[in-house]
C-alpha atoms as a PDB file:
ATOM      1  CA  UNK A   1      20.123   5.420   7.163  1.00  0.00           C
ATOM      2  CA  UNK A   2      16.898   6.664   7.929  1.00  0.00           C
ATOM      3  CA  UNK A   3      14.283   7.875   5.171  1.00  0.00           C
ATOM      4  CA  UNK A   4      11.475  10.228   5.789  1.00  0.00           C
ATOM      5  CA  UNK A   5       8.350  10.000   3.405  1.00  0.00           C
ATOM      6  CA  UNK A   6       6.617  13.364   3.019  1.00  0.00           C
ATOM      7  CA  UNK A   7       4.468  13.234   0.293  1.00  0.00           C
ATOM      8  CA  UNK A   8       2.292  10.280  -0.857  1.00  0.00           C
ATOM      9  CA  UNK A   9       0.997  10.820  -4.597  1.00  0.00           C
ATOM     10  CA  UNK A  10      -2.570  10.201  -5.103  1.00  0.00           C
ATOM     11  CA  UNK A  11      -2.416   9.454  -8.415  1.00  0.00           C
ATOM     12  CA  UNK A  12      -0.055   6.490  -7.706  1.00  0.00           C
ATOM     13  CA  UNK A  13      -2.514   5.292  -5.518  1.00  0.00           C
ATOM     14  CA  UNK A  14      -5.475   5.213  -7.495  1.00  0.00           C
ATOM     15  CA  UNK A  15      -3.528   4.285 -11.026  1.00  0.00           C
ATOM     16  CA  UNK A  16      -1.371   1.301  -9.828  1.00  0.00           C
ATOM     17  CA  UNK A  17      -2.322  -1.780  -8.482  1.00  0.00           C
ATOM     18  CA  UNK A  18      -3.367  -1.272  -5.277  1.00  0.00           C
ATOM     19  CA  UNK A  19      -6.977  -0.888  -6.054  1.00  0.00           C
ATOM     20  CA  UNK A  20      -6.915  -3.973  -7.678  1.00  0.00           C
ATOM     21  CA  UNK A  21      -5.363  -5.785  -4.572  1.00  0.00           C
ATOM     22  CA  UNK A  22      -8.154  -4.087  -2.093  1.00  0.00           C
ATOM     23  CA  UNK A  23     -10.827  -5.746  -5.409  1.00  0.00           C
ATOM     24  CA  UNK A  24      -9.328  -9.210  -4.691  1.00  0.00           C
ATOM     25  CA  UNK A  25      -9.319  -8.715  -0.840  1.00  0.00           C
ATOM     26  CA  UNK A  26     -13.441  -7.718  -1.068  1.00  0.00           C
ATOM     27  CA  UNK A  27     -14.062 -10.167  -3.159  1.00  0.00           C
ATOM     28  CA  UNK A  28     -12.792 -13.170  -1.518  1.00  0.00           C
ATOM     29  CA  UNK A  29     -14.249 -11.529   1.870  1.00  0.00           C
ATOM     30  CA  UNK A  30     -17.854 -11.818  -0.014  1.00  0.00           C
ATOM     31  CA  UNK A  31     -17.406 -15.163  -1.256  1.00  0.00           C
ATOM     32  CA  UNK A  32     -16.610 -16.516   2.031  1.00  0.00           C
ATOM     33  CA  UNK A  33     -19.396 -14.597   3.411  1.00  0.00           C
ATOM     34  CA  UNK A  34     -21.803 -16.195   0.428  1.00  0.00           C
ATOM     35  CA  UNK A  35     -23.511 -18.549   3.357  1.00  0.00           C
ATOM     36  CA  UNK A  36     -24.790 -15.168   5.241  1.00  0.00           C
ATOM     37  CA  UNK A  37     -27.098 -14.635   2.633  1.00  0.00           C
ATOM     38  CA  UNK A  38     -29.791 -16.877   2.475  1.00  0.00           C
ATOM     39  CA  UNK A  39     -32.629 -17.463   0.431  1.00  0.00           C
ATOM     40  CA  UNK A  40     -30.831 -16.058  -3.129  1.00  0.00           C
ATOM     41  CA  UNK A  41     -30.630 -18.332  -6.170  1.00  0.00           C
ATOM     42  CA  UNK A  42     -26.789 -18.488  -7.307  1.00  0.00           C
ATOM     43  CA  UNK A  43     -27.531 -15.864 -10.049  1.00  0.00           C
ATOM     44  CA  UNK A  44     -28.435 -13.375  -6.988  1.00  0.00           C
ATOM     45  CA  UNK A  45     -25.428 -14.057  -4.703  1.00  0.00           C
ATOM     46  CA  UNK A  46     -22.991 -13.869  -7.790  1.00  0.00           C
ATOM     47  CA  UNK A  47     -24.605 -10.448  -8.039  1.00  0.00           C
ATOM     48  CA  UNK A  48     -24.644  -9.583  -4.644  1.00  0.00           C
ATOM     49  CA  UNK A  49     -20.997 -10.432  -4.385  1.00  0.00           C
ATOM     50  CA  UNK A  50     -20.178  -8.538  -7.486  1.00  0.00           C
ATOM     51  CA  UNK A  51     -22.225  -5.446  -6.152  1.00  0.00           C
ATOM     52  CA  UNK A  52     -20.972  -5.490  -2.984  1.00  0.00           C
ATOM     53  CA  UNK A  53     -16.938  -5.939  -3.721  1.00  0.00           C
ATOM     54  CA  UNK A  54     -17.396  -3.055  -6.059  1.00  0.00           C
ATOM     55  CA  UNK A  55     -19.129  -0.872  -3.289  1.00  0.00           C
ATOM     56  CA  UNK A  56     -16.748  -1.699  -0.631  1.00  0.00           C
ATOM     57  CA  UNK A  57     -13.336  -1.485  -3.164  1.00  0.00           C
ATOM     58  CA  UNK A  58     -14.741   2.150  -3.506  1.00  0.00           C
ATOM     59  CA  UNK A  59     -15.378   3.011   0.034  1.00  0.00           C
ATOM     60  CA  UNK A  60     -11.681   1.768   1.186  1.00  0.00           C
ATOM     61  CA  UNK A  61      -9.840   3.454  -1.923  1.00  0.00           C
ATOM     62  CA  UNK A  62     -12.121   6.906  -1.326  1.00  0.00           C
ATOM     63  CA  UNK A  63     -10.965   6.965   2.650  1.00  0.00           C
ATOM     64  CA  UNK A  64      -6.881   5.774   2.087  1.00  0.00           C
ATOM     65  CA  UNK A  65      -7.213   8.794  -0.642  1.00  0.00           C
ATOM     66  CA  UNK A  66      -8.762  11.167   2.083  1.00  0.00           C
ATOM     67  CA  UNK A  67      -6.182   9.760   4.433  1.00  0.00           C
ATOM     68  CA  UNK A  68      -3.408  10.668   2.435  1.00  0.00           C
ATOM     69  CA  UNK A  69      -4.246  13.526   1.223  1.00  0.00           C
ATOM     70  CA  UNK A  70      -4.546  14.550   5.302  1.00  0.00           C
ATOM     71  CA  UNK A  71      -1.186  13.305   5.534  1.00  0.00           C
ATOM     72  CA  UNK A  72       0.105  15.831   2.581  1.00  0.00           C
ATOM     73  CA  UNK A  73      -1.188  18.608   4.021  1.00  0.00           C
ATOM     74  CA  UNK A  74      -0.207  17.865   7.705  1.00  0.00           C
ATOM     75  CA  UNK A  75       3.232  17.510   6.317  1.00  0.00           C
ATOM     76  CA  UNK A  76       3.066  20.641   4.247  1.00  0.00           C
ATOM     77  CA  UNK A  77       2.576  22.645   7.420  1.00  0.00           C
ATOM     78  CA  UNK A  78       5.523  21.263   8.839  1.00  0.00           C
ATOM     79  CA  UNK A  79       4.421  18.249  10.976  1.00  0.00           C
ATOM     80  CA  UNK A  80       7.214  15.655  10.468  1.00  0.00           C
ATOM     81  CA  UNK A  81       6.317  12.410   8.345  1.00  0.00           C
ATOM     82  CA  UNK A  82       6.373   8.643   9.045  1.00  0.00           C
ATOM     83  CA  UNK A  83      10.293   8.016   9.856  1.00  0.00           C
ATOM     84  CA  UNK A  84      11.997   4.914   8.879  1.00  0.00           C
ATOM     85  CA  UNK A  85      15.820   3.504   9.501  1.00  0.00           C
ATOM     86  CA  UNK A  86      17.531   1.291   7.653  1.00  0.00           C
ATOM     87  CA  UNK A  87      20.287  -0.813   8.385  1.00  0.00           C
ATOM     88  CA  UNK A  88      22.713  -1.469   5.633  1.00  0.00           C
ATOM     89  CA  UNK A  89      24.331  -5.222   5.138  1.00  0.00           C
ATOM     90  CA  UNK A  90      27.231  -6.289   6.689  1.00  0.00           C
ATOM     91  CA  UNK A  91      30.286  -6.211   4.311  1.00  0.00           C
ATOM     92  CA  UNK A  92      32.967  -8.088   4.919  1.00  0.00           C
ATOM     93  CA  UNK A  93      36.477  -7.094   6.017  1.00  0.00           C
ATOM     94  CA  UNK A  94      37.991  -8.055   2.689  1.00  0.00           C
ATOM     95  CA  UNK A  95      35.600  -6.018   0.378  1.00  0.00           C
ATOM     96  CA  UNK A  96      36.053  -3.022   2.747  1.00  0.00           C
ATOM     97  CA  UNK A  97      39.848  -3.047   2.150  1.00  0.00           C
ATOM     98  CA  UNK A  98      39.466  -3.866  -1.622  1.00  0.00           C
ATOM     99  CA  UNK A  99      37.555  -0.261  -1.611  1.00  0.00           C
ATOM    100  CA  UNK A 100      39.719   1.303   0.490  1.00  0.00           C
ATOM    101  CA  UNK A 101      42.565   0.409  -2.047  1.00  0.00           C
ATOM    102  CA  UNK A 102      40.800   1.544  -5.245  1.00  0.00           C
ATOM    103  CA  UNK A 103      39.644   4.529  -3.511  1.00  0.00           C
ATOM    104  CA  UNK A 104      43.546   5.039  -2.806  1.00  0.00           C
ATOM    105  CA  UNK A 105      44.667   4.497  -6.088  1.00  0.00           C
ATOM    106  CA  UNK A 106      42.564   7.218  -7.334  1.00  0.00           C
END
């Protein structure tokens, strides 16, 4: 089966809880990154951490929103979208025949 996505929604981008998730990504980037800024008292890097997950959570959410909103509009003009196929499960032989004699019974 193969599915074809050719819209994103915006809004489902910025209202779910993937902005959160790139928040939690920043923020443990900073706080492993805490021993790159020396000299600051703990009050300072807490800030600077807080400051710069905030600035950086903005930055990636404001270019995936550009990005897909490029990707609407190159699929509005007709430029086919990201393509996937699916394989469905195996069913076994019995099940198969167990349809094939309710679908003969009706």
């Amino acid at each position: 089966m193969k599915i074809e996505i050719k819209n994103i929604s915006l809004r489902s981008i910025i209202l779910s809880a993937f902005p959160l998730l790139i928040f939690a990504l920043c923020l443990v980037n900073y706080i492993l990154q805490v021993a790159s800024f020396p000299g600051l008292s703990l009050v300072e890097s807490i800030l600077q951490i807080i400051l710069s997950t905030l600035i950086d959570t903005m930055v990636y959410l404001i270019i995936i929103v550009i990005a897909a909103f490029v990707y609407n509009l190159f699929c509005s003009f007709g430029i086919k979208g990201l393509t996937f196929t699916l394989e469905e499960p195996a069913v076994k032989e019995e099940i198969k025949e167990e349809i094939k004699k309710e679908e003969t019974k009706i």
